[in-house]
PDB file of N, CA and C in Angstrom:
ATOM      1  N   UNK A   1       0.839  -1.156   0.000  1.00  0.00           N
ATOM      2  CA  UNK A   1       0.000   0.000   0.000  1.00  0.00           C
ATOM      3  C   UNK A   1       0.896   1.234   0.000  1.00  0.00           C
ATOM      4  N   UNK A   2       0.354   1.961  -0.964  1.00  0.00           N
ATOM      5  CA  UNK A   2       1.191   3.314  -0.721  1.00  0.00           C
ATOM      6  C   UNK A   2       0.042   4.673  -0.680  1.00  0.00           C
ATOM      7  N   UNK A   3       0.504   6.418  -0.537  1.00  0.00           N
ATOM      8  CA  UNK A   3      -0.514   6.967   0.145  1.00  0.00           C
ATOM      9  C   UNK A   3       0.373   8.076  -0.621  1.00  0.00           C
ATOM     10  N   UNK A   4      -0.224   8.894  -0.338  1.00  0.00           N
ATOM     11  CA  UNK A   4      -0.425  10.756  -0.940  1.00  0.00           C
ATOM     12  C   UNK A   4      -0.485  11.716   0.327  1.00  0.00           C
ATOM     13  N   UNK A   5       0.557  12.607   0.219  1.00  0.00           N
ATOM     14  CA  UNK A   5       0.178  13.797   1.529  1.00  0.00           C
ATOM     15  C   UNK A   5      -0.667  14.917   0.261  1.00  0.00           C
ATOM     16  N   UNK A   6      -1.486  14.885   1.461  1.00  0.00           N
ATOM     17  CA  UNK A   6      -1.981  16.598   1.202  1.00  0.00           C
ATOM     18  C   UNK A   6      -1.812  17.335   2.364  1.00  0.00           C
ATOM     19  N   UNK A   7      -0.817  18.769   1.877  1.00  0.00           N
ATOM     20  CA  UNK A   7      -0.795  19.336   2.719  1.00  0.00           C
ATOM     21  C   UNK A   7      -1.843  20.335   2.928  1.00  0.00           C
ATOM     22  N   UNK A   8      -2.105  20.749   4.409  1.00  0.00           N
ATOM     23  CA  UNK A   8      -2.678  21.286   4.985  1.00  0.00           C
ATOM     24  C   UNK A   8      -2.061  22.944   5.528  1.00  0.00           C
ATOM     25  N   UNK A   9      -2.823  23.698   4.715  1.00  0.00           N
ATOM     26  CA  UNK A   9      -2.864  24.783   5.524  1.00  0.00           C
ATOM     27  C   UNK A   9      -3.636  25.610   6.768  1.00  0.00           C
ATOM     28  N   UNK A  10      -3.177  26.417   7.968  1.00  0.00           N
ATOM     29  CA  UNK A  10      -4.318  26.361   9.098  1.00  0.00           C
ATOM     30  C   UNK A  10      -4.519  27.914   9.183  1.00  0.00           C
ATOM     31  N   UNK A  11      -5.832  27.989   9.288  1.00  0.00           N
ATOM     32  CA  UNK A  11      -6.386  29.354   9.301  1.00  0.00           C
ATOM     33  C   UNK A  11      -6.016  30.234   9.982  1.00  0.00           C
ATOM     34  N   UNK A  12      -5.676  29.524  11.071  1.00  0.00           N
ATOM     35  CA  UNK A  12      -5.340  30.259  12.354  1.00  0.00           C
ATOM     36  C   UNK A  12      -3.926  30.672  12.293  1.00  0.00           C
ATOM     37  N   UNK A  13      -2.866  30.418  11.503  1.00  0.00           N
ATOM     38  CA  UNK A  13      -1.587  30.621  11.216  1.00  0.00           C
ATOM     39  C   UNK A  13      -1.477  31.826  10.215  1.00  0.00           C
ATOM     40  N   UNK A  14      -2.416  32.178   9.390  1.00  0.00           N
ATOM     41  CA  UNK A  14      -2.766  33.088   8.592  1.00  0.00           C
ATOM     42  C   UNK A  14      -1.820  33.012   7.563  1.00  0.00           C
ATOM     43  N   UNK A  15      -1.726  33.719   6.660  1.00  0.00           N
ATOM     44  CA  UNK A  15      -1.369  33.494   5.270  1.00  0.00           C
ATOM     45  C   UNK A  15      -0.327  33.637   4.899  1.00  0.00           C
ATOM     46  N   UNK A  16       1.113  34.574   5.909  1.00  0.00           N
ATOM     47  CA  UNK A  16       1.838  34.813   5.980  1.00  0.00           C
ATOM     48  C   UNK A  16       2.375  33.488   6.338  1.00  0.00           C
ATOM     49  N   UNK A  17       2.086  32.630   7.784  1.00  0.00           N
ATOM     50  CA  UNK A  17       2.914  31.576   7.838  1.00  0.00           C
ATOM     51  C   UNK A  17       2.282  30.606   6.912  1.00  0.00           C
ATOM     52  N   UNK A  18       1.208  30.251   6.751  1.00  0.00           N
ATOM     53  CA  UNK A  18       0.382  29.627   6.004  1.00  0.00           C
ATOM     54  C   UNK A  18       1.836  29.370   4.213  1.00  0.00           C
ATOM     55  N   UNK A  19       1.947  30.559   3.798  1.00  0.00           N
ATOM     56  CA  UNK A  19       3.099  30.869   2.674  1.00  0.00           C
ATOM     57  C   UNK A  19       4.029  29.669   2.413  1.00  0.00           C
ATOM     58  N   UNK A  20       4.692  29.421   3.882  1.00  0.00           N
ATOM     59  CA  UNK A  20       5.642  28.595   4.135  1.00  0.00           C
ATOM     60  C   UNK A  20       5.245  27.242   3.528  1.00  0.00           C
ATOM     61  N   UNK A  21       4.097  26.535   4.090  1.00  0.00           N
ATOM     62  CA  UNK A  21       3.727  25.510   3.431  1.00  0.00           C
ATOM     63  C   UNK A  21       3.410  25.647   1.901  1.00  0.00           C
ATOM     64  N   UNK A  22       2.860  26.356   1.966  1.00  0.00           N
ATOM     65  CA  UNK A  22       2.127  26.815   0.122  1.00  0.00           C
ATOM     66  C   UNK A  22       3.684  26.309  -0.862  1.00  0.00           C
ATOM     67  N   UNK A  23       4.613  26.740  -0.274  1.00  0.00           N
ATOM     68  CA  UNK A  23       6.106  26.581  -1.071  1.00  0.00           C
ATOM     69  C   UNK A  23       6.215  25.352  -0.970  1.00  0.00           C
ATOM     70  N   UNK A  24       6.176  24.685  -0.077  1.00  0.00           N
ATOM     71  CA  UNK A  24       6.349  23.471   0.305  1.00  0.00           C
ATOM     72  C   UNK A  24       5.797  22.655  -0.610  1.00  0.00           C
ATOM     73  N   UNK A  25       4.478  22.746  -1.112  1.00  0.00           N
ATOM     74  CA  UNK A  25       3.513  21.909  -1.744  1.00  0.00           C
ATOM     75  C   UNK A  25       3.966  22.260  -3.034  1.00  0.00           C
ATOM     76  N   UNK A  26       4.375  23.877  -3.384  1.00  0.00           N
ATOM     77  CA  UNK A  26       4.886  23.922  -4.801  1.00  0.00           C
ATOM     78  C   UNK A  26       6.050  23.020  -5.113  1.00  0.00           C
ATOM     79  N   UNK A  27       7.266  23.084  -4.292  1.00  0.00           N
ATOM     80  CA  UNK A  27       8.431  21.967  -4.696  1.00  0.00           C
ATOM     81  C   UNK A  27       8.332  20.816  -4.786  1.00  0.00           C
ATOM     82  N   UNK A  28       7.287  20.543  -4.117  1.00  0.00           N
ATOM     83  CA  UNK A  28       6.906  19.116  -4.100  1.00  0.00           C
ATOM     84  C   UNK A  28       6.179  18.062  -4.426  1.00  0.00           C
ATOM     85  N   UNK A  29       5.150  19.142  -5.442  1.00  0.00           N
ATOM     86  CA  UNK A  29       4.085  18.155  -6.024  1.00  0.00           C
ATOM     87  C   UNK A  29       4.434  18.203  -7.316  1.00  0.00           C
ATOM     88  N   UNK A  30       4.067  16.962  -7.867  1.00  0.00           N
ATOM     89  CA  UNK A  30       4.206  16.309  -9.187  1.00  0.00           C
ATOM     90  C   UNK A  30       3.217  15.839  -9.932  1.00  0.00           C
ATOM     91  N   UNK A  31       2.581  16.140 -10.750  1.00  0.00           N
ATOM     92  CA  UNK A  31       1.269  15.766 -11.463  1.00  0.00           C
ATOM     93  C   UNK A  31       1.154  14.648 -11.213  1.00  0.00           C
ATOM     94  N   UNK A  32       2.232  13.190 -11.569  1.00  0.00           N
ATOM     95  CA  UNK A  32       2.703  12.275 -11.533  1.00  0.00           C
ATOM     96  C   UNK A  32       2.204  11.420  -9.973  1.00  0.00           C
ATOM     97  N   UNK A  33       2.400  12.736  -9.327  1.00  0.00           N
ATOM     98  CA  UNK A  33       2.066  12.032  -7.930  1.00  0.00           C
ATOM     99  C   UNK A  33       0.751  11.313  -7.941  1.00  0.00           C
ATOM    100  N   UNK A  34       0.385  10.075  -6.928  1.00  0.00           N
ATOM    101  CA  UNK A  34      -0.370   9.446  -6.802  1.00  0.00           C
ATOM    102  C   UNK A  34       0.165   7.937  -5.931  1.00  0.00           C
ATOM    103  N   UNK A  35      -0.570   6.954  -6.199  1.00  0.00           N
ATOM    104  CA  UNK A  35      -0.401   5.815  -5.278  1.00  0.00           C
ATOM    105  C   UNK A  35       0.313   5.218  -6.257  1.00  0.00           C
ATOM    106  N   UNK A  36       0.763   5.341  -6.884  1.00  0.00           N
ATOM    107  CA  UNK A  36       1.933   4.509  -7.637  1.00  0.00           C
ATOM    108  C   UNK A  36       3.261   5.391  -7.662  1.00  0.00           C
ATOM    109  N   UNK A  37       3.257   6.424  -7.182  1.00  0.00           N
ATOM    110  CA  UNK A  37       4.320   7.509  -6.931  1.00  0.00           C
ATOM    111  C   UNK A  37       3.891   8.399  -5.534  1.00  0.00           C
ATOM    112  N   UNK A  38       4.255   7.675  -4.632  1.00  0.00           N
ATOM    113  CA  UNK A  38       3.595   9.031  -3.483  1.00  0.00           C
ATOM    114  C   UNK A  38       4.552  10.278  -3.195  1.00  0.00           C
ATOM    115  N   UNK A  39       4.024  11.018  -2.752  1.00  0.00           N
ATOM    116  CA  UNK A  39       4.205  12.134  -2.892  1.00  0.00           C
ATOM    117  C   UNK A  39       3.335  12.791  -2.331  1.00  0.00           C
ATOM    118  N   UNK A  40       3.817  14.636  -2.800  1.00  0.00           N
ATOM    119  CA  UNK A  40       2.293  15.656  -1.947  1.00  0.00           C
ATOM    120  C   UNK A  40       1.275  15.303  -3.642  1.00  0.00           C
ATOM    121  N   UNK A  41       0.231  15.335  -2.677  1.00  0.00           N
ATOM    122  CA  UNK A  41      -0.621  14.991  -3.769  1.00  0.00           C
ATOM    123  C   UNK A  41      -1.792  16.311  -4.253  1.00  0.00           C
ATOM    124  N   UNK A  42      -1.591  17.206  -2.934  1.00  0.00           N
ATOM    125  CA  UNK A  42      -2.679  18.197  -3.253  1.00  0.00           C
ATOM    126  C   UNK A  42      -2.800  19.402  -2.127  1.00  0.00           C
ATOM    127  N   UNK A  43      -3.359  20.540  -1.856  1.00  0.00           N
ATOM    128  CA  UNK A  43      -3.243  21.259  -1.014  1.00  0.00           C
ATOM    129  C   UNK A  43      -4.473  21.561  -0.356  1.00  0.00           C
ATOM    130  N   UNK A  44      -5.064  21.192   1.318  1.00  0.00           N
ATOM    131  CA  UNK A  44      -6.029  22.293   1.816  1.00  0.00           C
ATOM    132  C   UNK A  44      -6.023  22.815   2.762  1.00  0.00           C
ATOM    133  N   UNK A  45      -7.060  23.565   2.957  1.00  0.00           N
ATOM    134  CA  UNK A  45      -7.257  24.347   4.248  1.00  0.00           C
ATOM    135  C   UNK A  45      -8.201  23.998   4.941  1.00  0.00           C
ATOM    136  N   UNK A  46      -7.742  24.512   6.677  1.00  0.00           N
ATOM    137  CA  UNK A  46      -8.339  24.025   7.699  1.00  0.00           C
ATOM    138  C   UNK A  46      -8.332  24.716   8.974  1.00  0.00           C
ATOM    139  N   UNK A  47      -9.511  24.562   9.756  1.00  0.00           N
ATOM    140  CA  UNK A  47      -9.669  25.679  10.994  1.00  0.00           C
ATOM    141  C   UNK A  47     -11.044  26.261  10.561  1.00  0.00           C
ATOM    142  N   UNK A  48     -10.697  27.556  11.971  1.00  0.00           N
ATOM    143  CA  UNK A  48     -11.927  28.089  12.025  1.00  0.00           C
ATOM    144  C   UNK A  48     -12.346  29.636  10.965  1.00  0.00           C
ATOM    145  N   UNK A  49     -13.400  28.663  10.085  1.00  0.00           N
ATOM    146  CA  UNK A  49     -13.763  29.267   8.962  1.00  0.00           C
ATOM    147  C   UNK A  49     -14.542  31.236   9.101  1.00  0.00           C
ATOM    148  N   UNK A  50     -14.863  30.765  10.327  1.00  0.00           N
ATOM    149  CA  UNK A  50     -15.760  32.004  11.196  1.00  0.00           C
ATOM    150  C   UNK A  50     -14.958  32.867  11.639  1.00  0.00           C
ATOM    151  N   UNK A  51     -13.613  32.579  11.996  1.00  0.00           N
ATOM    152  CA  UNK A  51     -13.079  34.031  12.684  1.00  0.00           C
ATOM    153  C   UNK A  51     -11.722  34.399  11.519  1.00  0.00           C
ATOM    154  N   UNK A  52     -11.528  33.144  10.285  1.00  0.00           N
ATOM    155  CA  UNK A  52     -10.648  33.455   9.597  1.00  0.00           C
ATOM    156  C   UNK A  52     -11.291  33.114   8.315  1.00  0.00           C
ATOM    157  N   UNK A  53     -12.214  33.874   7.747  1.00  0.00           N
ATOM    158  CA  UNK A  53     -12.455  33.943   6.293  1.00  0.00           C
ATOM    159  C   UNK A  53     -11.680  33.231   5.214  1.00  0.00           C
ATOM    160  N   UNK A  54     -12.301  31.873   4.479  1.00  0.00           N
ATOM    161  CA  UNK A  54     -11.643  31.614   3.029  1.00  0.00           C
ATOM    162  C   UNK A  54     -11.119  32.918   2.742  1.00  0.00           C
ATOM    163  N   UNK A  55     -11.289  33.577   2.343  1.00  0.00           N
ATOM    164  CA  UNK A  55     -10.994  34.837   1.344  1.00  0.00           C
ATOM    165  C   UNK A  55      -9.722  34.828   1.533  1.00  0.00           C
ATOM    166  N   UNK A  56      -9.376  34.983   2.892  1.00  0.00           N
ATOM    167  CA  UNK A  56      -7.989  35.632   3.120  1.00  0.00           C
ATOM    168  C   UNK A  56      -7.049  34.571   2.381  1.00  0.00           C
ATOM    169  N   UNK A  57      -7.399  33.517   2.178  1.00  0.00           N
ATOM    170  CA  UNK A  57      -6.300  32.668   1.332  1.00  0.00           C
ATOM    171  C   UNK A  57      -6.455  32.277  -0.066  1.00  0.00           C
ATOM    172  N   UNK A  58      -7.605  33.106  -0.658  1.00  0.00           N
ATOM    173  CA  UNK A  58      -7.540  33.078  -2.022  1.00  0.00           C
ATOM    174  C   UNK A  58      -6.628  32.655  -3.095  1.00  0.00           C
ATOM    175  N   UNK A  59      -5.547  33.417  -2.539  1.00  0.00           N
ATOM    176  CA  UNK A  59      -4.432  33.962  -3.798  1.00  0.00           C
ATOM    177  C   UNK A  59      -3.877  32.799  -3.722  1.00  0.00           C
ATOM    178  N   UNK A  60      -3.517  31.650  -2.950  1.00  0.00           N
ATOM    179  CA  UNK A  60      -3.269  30.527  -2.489  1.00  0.00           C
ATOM    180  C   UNK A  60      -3.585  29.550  -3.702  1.00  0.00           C
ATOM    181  N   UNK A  61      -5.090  29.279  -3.533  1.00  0.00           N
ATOM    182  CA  UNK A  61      -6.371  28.777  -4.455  1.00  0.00           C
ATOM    183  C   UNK A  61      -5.761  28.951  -5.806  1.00  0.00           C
ATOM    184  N   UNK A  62      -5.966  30.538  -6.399  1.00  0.00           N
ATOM    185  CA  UNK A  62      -5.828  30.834  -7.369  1.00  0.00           C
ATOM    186  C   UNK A  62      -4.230  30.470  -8.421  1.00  0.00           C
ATOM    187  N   UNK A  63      -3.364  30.728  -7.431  1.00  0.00           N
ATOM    188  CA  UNK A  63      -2.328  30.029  -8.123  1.00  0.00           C
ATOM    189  C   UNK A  63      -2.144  28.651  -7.880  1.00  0.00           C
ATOM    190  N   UNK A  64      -2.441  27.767  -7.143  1.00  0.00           N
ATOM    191  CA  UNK A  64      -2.398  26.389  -7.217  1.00  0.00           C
ATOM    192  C   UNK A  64      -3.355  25.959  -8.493  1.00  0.00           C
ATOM    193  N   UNK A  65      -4.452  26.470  -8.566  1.00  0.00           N
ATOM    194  CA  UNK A  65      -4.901  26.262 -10.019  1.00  0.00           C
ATOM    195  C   UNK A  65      -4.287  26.239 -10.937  1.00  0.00           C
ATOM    196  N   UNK A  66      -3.965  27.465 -11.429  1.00  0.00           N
ATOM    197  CA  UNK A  66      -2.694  28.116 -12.446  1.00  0.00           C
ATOM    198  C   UNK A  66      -1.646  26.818 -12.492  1.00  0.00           C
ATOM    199  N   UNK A  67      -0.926  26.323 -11.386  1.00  0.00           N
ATOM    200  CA  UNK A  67       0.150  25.185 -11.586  1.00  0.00           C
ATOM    201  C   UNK A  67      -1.174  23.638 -11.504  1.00  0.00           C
ATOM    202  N   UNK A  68      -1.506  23.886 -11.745  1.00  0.00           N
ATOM    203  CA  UNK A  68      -2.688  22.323 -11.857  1.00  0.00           C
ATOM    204  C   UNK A  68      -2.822  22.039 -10.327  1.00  0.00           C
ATOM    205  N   UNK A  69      -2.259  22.340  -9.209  1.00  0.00           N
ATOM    206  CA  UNK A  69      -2.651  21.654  -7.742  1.00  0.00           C
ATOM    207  C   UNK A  69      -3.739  21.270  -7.761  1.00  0.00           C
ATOM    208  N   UNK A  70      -4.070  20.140  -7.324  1.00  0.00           N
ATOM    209  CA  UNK A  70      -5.548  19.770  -6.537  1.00  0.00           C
ATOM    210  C   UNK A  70      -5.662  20.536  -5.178  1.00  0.00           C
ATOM    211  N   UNK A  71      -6.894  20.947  -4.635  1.00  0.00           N
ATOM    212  CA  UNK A  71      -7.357  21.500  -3.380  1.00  0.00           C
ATOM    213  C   UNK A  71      -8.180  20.835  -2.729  1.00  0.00           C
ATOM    214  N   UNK A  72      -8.193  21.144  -1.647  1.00  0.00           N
ATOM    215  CA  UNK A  72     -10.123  20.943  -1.014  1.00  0.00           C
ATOM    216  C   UNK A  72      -9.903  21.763   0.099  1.00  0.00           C
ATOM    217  N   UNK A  73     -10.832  22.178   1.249  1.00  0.00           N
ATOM    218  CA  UNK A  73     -10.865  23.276   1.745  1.00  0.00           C
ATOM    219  C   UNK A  73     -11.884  22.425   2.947  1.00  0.00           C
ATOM    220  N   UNK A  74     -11.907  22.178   4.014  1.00  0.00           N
ATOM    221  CA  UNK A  74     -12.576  22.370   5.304  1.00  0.00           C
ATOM    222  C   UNK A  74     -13.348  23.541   4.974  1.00  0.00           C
ATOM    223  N   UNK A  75     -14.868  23.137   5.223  1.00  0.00           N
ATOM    224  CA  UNK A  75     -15.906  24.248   5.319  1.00  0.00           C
ATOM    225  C   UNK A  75     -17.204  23.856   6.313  1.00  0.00           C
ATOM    226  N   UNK A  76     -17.688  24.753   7.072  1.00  0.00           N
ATOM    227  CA  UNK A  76     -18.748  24.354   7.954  1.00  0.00           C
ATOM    228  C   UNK A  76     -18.956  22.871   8.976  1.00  0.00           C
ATOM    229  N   UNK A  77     -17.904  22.830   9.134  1.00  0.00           N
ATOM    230  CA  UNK A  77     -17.665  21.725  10.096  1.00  0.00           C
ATOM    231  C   UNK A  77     -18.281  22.378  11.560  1.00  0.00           C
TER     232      UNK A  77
END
């Protein structure tokens, strides 16, 4: 068995440290990645949606698109 990180970014760290990982996931993901190549496989976010707005990590979103990243995002938990 093999497995995929997705990294996680936390709301509560805000976007500035949040950055740090974002790089992280850029050097490190590979389209390629998957269970026959593990690796980072994709990027999301997580925490409290109520006192730290999606928004603020947009730009995040928007360029992981741009490089093909996969996302998903913790919402209304």
């Amino acid at each position: 068995m093999s497995s995929g990180v997705i990294v996680c970014m936390i709301r509560s760290h805000g976007p500035k440290e949040n950055r740090k990982a974002f790089e992280v996931v850029k050097r490190l993901y590979r389209p390629t990645n998957g269970l026959s190549d593990p690796g980072v496989v994709g990027l999301d976010l997580a925490g409290d949606e109520a006192m730290f707005p999606t928004i603020k990590f947009a730009d995040f979103y928007e360029e992981a698109g741009r490089l093909g990243i996969p996302t998903t995002c913790h919402a209304g938990e």
